[in-house]
Protein backbone atom coordinates (compact mmCIF):
# COMPACT_ATOMS: atom_id res chain seq x y z
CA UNK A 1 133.61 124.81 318.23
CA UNK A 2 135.56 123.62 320.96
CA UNK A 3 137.66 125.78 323.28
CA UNK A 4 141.25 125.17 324.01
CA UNK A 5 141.99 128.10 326.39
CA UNK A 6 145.71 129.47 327.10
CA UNK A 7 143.61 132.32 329.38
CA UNK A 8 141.40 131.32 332.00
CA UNK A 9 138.57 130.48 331.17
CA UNK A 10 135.96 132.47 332.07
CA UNK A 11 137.95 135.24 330.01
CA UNK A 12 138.55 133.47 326.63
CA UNK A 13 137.39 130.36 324.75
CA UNK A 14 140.04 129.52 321.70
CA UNK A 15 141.14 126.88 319.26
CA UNK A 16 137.67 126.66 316.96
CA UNK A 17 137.88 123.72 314.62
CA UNK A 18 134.70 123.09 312.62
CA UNK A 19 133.72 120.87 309.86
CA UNK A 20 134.43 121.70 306.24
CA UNK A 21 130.78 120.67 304.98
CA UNK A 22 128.42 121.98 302.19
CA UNK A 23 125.61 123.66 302.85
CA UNK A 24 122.33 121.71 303.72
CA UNK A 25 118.91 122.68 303.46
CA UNK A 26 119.35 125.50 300.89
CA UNK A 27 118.93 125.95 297.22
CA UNK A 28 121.93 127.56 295.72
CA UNK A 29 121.82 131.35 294.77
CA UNK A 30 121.38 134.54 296.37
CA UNK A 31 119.97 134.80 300.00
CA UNK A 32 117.66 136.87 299.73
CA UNK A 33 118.26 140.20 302.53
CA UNK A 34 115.16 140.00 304.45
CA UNK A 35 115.02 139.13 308.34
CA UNK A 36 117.47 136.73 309.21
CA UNK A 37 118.10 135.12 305.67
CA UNK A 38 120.84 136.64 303.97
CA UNK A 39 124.67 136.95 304.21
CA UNK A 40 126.39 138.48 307.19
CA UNK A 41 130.05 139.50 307.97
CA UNK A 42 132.40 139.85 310.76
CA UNK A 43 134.94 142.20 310.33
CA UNK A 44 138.44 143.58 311.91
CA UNK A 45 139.98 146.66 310.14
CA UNK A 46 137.82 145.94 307.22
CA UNK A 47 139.41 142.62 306.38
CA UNK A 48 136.51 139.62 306.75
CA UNK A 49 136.79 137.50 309.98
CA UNK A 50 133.88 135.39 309.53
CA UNK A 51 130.74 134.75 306.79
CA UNK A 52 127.61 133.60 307.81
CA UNK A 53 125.04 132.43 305.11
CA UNK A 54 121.35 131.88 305.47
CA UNK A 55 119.00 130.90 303.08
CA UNK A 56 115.28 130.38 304.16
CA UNK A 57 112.92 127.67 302.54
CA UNK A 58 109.07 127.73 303.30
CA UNK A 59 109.89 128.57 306.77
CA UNK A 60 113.10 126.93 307.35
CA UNK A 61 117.01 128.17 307.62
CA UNK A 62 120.15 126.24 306.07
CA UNK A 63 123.65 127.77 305.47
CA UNK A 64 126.89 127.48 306.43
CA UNK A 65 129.77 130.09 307.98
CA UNK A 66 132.84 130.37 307.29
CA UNK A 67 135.97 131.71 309.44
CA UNK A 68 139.53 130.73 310.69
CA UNK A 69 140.40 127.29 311.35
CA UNK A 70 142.30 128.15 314.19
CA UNK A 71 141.40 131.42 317.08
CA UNK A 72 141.56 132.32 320.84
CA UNK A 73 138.96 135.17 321.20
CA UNK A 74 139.04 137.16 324.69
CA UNK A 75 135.94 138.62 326.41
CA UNK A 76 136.55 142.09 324.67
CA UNK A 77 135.76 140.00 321.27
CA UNK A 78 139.66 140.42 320.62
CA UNK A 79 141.08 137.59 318.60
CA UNK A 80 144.28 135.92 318.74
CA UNK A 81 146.66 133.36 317.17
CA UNK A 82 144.86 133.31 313.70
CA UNK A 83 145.55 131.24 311.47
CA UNK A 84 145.41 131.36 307.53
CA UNK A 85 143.22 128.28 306.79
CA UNK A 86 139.53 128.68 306.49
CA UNK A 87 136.66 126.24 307.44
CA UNK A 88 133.28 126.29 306.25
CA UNK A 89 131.08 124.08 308.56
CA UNK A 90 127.07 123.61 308.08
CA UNK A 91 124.31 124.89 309.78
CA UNK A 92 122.24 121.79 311.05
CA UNK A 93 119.39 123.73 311.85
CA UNK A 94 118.03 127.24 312.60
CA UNK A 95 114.86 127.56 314.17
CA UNK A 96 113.33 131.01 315.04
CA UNK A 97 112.14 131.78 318.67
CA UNK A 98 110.84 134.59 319.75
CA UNK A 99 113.12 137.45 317.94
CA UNK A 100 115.72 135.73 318.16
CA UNK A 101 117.65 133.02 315.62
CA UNK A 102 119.06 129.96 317.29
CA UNK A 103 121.54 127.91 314.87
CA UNK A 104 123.12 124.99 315.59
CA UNK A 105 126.62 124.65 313.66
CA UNK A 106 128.40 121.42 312.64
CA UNK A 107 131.31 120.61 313.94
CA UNK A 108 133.39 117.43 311.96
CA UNK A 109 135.95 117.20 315.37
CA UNK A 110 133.34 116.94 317.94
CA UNK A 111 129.90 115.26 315.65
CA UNK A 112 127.93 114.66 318.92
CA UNK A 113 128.36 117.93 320.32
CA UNK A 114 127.47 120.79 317.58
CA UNK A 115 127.81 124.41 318.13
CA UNK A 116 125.15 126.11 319.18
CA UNK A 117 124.28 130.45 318.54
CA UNK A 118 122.16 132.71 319.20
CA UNK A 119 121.16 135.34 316.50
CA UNK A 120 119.68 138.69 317.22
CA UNK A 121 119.00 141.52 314.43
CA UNK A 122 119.84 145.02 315.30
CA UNK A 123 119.59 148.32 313.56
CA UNK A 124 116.86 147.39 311.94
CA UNK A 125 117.89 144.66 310.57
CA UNK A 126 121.51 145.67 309.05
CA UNK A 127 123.57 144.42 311.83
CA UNK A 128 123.01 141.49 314.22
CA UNK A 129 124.67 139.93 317.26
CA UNK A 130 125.55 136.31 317.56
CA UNK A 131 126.89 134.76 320.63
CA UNK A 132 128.15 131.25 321.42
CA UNK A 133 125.93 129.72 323.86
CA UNK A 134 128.35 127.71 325.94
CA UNK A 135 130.56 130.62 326.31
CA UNK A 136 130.60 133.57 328.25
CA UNK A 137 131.27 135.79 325.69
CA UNK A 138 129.63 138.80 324.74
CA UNK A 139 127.56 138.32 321.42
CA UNK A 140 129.94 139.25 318.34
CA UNK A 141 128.74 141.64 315.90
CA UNK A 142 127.96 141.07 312.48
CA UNK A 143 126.89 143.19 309.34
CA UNK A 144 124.72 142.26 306.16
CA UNK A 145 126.55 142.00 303.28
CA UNK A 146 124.77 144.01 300.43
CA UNK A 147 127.64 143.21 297.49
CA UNK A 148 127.20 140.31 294.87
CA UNK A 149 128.48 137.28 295.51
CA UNK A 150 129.70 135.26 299.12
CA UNK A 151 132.62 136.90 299.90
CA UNK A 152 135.50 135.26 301.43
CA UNK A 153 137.07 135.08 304.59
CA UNK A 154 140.74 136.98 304.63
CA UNK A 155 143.77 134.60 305.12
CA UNK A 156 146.59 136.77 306.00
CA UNK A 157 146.42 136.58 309.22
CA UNK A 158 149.51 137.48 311.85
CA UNK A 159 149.73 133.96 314.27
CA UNK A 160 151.52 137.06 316.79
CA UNK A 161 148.65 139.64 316.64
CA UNK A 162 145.60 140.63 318.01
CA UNK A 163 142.29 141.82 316.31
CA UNK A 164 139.19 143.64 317.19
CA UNK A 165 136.17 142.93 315.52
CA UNK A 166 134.81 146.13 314.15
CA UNK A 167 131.75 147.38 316.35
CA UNK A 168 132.66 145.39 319.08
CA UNK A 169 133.28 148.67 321.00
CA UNK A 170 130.82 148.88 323.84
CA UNK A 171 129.08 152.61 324.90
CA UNK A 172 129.91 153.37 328.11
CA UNK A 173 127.77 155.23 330.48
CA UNK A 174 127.68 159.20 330.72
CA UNK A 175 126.32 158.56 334.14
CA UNK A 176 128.96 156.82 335.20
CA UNK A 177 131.78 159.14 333.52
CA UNK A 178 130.26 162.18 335.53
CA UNK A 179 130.30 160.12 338.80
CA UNK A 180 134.24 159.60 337.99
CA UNK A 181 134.81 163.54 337.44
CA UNK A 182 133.13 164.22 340.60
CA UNK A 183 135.28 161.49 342.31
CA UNK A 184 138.28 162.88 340.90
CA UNK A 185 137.44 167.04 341.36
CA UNK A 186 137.67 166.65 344.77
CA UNK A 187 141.00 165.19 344.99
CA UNK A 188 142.74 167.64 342.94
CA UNK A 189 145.17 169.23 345.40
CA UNK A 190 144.32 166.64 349.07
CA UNK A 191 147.65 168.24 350.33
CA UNK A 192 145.69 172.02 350.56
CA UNK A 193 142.50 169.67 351.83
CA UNK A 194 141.66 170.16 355.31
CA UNK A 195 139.67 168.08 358.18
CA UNK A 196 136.44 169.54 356.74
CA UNK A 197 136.74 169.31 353.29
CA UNK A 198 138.08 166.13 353.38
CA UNK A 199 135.00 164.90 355.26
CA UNK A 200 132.93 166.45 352.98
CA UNK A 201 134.68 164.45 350.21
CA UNK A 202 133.95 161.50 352.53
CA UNK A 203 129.58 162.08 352.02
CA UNK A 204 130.54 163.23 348.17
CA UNK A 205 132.63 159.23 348.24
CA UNK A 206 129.14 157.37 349.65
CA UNK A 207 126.91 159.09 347.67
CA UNK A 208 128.96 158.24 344.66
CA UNK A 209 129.54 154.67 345.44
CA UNK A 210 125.70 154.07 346.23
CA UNK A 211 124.68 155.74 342.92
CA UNK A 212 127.46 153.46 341.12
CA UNK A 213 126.32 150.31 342.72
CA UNK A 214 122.82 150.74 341.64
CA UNK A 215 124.33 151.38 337.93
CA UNK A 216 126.14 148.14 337.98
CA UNK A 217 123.47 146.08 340.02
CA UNK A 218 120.64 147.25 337.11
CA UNK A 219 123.55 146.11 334.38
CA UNK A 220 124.33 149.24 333.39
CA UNK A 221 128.09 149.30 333.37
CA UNK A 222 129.36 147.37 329.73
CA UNK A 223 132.34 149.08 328.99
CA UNK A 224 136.26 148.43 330.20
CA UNK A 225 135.96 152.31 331.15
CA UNK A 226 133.10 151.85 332.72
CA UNK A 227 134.42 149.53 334.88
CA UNK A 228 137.85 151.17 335.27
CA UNK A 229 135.83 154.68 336.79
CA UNK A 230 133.60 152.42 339.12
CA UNK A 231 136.98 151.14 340.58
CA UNK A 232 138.12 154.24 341.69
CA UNK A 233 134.98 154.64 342.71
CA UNK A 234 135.41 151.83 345.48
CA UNK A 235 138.86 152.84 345.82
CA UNK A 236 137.91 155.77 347.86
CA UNK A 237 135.54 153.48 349.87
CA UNK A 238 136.13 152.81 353.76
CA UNK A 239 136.00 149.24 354.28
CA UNK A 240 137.61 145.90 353.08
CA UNK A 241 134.89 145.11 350.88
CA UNK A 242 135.00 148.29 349.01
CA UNK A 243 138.52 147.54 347.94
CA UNK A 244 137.71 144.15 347.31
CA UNK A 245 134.76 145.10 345.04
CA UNK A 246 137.03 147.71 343.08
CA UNK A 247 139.78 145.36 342.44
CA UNK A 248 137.21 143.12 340.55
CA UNK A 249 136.04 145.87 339.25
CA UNK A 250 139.42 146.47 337.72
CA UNK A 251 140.22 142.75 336.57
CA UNK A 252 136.57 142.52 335.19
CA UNK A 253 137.77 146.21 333.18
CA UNK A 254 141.30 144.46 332.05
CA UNK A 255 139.23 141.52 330.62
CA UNK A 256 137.13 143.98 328.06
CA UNK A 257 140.45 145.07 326.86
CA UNK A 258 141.21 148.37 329.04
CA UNK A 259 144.69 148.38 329.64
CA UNK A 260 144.12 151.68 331.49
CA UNK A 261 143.03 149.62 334.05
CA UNK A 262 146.00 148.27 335.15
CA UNK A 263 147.60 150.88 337.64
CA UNK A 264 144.11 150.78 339.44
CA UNK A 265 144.10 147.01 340.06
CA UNK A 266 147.38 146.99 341.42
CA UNK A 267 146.50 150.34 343.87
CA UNK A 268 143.16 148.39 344.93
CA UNK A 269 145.06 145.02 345.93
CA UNK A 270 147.37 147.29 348.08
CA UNK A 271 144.55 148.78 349.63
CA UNK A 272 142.54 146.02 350.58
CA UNK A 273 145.80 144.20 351.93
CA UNK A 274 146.40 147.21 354.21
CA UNK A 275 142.86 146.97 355.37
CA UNK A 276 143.30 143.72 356.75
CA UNK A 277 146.28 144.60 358.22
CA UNK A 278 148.33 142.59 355.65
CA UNK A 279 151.62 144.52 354.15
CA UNK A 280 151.16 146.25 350.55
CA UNK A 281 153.02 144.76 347.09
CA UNK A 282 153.00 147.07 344.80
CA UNK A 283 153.54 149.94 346.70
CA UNK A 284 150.70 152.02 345.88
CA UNK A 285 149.49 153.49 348.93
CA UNK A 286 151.14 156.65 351.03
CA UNK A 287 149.56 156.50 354.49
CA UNK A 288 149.73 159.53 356.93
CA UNK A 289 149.33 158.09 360.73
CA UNK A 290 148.44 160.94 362.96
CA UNK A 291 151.35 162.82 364.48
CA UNK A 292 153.65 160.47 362.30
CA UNK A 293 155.37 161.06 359.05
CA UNK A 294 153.73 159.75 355.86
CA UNK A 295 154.58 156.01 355.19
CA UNK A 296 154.13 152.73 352.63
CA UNK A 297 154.43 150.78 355.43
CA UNK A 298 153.44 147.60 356.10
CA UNK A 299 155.06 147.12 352.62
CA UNK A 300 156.50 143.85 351.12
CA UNK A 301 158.95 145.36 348.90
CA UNK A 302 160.61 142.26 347.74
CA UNK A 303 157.42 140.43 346.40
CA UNK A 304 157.35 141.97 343.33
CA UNK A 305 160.13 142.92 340.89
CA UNK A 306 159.98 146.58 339.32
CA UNK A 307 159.61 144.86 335.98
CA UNK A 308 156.35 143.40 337.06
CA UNK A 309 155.47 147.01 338.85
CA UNK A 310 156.51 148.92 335.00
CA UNK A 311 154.07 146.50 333.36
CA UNK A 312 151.34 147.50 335.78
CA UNK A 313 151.90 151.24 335.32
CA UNK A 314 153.50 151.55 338.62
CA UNK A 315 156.24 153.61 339.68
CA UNK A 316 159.86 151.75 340.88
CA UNK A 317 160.74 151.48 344.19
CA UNK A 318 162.87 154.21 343.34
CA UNK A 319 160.63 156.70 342.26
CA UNK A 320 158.54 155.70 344.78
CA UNK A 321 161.53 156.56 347.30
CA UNK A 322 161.59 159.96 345.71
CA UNK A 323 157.62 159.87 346.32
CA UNK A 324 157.59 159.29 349.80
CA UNK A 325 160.41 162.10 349.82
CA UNK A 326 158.12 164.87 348.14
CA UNK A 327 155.42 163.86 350.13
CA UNK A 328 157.29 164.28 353.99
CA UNK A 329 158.76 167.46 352.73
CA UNK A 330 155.28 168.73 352.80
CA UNK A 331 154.21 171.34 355.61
């Protein structure tokens, strides 16, 4: 499985083109569903992405999957530019280590240089996670199949569309989703905010982003929303850094698939540039000097085109004329 990327490349791997080859090392029937031999599925709205069979032998795995000839696969394990022709390739060899399964698969374009998984069982058993080794990719999920039979892998595939594995969907963290309300509470009405309360928001900020970097320092953060919360997090931070941190924090949220995201990467670029004494893009960020009226300025209006600003979930430079408006009409 060789990637031919039209993303960058630590967000996607794509164009998979394995062997067609039989299945070595196996007798033929059914795999019998105990620990890792058996037959697992991958699966997008029900329809069958990908079949893995494993068949054990007085200690020993063979097998082969099946899938798409053809895929680009992003980090949020959301596939792309399917095509209808499937490829079954054979598993060279399977050794178990530990708890965990590591396959190596054939691959007919690239012989020297197989494919190599690794395979760990999950719900006792009835689900399991395989990820690509040379990727970084999180581990796709996978169910055991219970009906007779292998079944096959779907072929109507859109080239234009985009598909989710089923169960691919990552918790995200209560912890962090309460730190986000509390970030957000305070800022409910800043115009009625005073000197005081807004430096008590200002504690309430630190507090929050020291809690938030200890959740994503101890890997606790998985999710897009996750992600997307702990950049407005840093948003509300006081130094370049803090920006910084939150607009990678909003690009690393984008790459899992949350297009929520978007309006907060854009507001966290403007903020760091303004922090550094550069001019804003996007237009983002209202700025109240003392004794002056509110202002986007420094502000590089001409950078970016509103059509670029509507695809980030920002307003135009109109509306953002009519913002600046509302906002020096205040008392």
């Amino acid at each position: 499985m060789r990637p031919r990327c039209s993303l960058p490349f630590w967000m996607c791997f794509c164009a998979v083109t394995l062997a067609a080859l039989a299945a070595i090392g196996c007798q033929p029937g059914p795999a019998p569903a105990t620990g890792f031999a058996g037959t697992w599925i991958a699966t997008t709205g029900g329809r069958v992405m990908m079949v893995l069979t494993l068949r054990e032998q007085r200690g020993t795995f063979g097998g082969s999957w099946a899938h798409p000839d053809t895929f680009s696969v992003s980090q949020s394990s959301t596939f792309s530019a399917v095509t209808g022709r499937v490829t079954t390739s054979a598993i060279k060899s399977a050794v178990v280590q530990g708890t965990e399964l590591h396959l190596t698969v054939q691959d007919e374009h690239n012989p020297n240089e197989p494919d190599e998984y690794v395979m760990a069982l999950e719900n006792g058993g009835e689900r399991a996670a395989i990820r690509l080794v040379a990727a970084a990719l999180p581990p796709w999920p996978f169910s055991r199949y219970h009906g007779s039979g292998v079944p096959s892998v779907s072929t109507d595939w859109d080239a234009s569309a985009s598909y989710k594995l089923d169960g691919a969907e990552v918790p995200s963290s209560a912890e962090m989703l309460a730190i986000f309300d509390e970030d957000q509470k305070v800022r409910q009405n800043p115009a009625a905010m005073d000197a005081k309360a807004w430096e008590a928001a200002s504690r309430g900020d630190k507090e929050r982003r020291t809690r938030t970097a200890t959740l994503l320092e101890g890997g606790q953060l998985h999710s897009g929303p996750d992600l997307r919360r702990a950049a407005f997090v840093f948003q509300h931070g006081d130094a370049p850094d803090d920006y910084l941190l939150a607009h990678t924090l909003a690009l690393a949220a984008m790459s899992k698939g949350d297009a929520d995201a978007a309006w907060i990467a854009a507001a966290t670029l403007d903020r760091y540039l303004q922090s550094i004494h550069q001019s804003q893009i996007y237009g983002t960020q209202f700025l109240t000097p003392t004794g002056k009226p509110v202002t986007q300025d420094p502000f590089n209006r001409t950078l970016i085109p509103d059509s670029l600003r509507s695809v980030l979930g920002v307003a135009s430079l109109a509306a953002q004329k009519d913002q600046l408006a509302a906002w020096r009409r205040r008392p």
